[in-house]
Protein backbone atom coordinates (compact mmCIF):
# COMPACT_ATOMS: atom_id res chain seq x y z
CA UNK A 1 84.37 89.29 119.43
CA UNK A 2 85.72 85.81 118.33
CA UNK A 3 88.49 84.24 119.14
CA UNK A 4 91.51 86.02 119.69
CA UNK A 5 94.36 86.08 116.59
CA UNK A 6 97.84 85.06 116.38
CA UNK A 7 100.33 85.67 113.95
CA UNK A 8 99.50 82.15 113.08
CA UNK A 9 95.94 83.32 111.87
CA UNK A 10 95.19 82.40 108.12
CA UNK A 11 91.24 83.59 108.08
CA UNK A 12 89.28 85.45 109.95
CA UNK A 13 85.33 87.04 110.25
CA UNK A 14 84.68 90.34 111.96
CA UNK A 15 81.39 91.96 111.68
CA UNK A 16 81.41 95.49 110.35
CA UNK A 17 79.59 98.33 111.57
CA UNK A 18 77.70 100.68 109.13
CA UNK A 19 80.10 103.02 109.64
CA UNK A 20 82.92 100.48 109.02
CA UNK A 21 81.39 99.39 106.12
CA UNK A 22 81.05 102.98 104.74
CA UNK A 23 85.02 103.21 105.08
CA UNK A 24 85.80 99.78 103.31
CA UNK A 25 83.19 100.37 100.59
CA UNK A 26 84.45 103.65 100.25
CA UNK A 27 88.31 102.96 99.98
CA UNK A 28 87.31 99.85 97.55
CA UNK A 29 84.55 101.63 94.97
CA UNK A 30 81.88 99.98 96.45
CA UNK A 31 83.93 96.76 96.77
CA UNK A 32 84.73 95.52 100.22
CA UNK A 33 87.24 92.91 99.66
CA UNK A 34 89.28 96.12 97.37
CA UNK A 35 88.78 98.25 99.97
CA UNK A 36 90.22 95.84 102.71
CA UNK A 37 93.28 95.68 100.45
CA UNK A 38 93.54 99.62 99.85
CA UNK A 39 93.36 100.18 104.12
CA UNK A 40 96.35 97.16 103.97
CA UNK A 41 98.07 99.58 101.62
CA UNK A 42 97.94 102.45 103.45
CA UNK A 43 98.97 101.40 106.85
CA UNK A 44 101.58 99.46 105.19
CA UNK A 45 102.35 103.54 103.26
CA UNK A 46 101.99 104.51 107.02
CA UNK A 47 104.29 102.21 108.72
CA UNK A 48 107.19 102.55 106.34
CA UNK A 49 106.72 106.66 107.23
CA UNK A 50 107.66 105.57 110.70
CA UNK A 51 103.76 105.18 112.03
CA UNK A 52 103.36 103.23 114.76
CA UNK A 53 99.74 101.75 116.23
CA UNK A 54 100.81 103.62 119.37
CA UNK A 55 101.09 106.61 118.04
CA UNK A 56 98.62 109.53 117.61
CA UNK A 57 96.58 109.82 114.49
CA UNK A 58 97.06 113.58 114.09
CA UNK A 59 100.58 113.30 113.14
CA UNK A 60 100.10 111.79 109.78
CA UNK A 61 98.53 114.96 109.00
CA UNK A 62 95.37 113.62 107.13
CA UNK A 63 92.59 116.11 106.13
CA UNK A 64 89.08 114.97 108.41
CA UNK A 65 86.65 115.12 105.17
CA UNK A 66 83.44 112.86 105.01
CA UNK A 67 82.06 111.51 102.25
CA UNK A 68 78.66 112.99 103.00
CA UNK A 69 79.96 115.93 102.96
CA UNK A 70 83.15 117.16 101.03
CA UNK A 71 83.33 120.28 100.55
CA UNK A 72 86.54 122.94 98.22
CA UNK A 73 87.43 123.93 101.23
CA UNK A 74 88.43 120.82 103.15
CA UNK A 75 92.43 119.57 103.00
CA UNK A 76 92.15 117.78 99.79
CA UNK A 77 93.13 120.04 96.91
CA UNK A 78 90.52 120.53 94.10
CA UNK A 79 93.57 119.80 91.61
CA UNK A 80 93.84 116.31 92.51
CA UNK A 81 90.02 115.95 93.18
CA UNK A 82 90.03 117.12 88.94
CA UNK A 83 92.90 113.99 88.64
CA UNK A 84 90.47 111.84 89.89
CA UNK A 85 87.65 112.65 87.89
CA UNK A 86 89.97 112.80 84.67
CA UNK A 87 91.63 109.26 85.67
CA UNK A 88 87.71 107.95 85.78
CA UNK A 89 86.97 109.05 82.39
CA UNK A 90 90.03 107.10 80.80
């Protein structure tokens, strides 16, 4: 790891894992710099729900789906997964 930030901290390089990248690339549509904006967006969704970093995961009640695997059955509902797709086609 670099150096550390501050609040001061205008740029900064971090080397992504694969797994990392998955996530960003995933959240962005195979772009990283949109998906690094969409993560923003969500903890920022988070934090004004009262998350904090020390707090556990498990209580913003997210379904644990992969994207090698999704299946009907996992949390997200196959109405909004058919939102999605219809959204796409516009």
């Amino acid at each position: 790891m670099g150096r550390p930030s501050t609040p001061k901290t205008r740029y900064f390089q971090r080397t992504l894992s694969d797994p990392e990248k998955q996530i960003m690339l995933a959240a962005g549509e195979g772009n990283l710099c949109r998906g690094f904006e969409n993560v923003l967006a969500l903890y920022q969704h988070a934090h004004n729900q009262g998350f904090r970093p020390s707090m556990d995961m498990s209580i913003l009640n997210i379904g644990h789906a992969t994207t090698n695997n999704p299946k009907p059955s996992d949390l997200v509902r196959d109405d909004i997964r058919e939102s999605v797709r219809e959204s796409k086609r516009e």
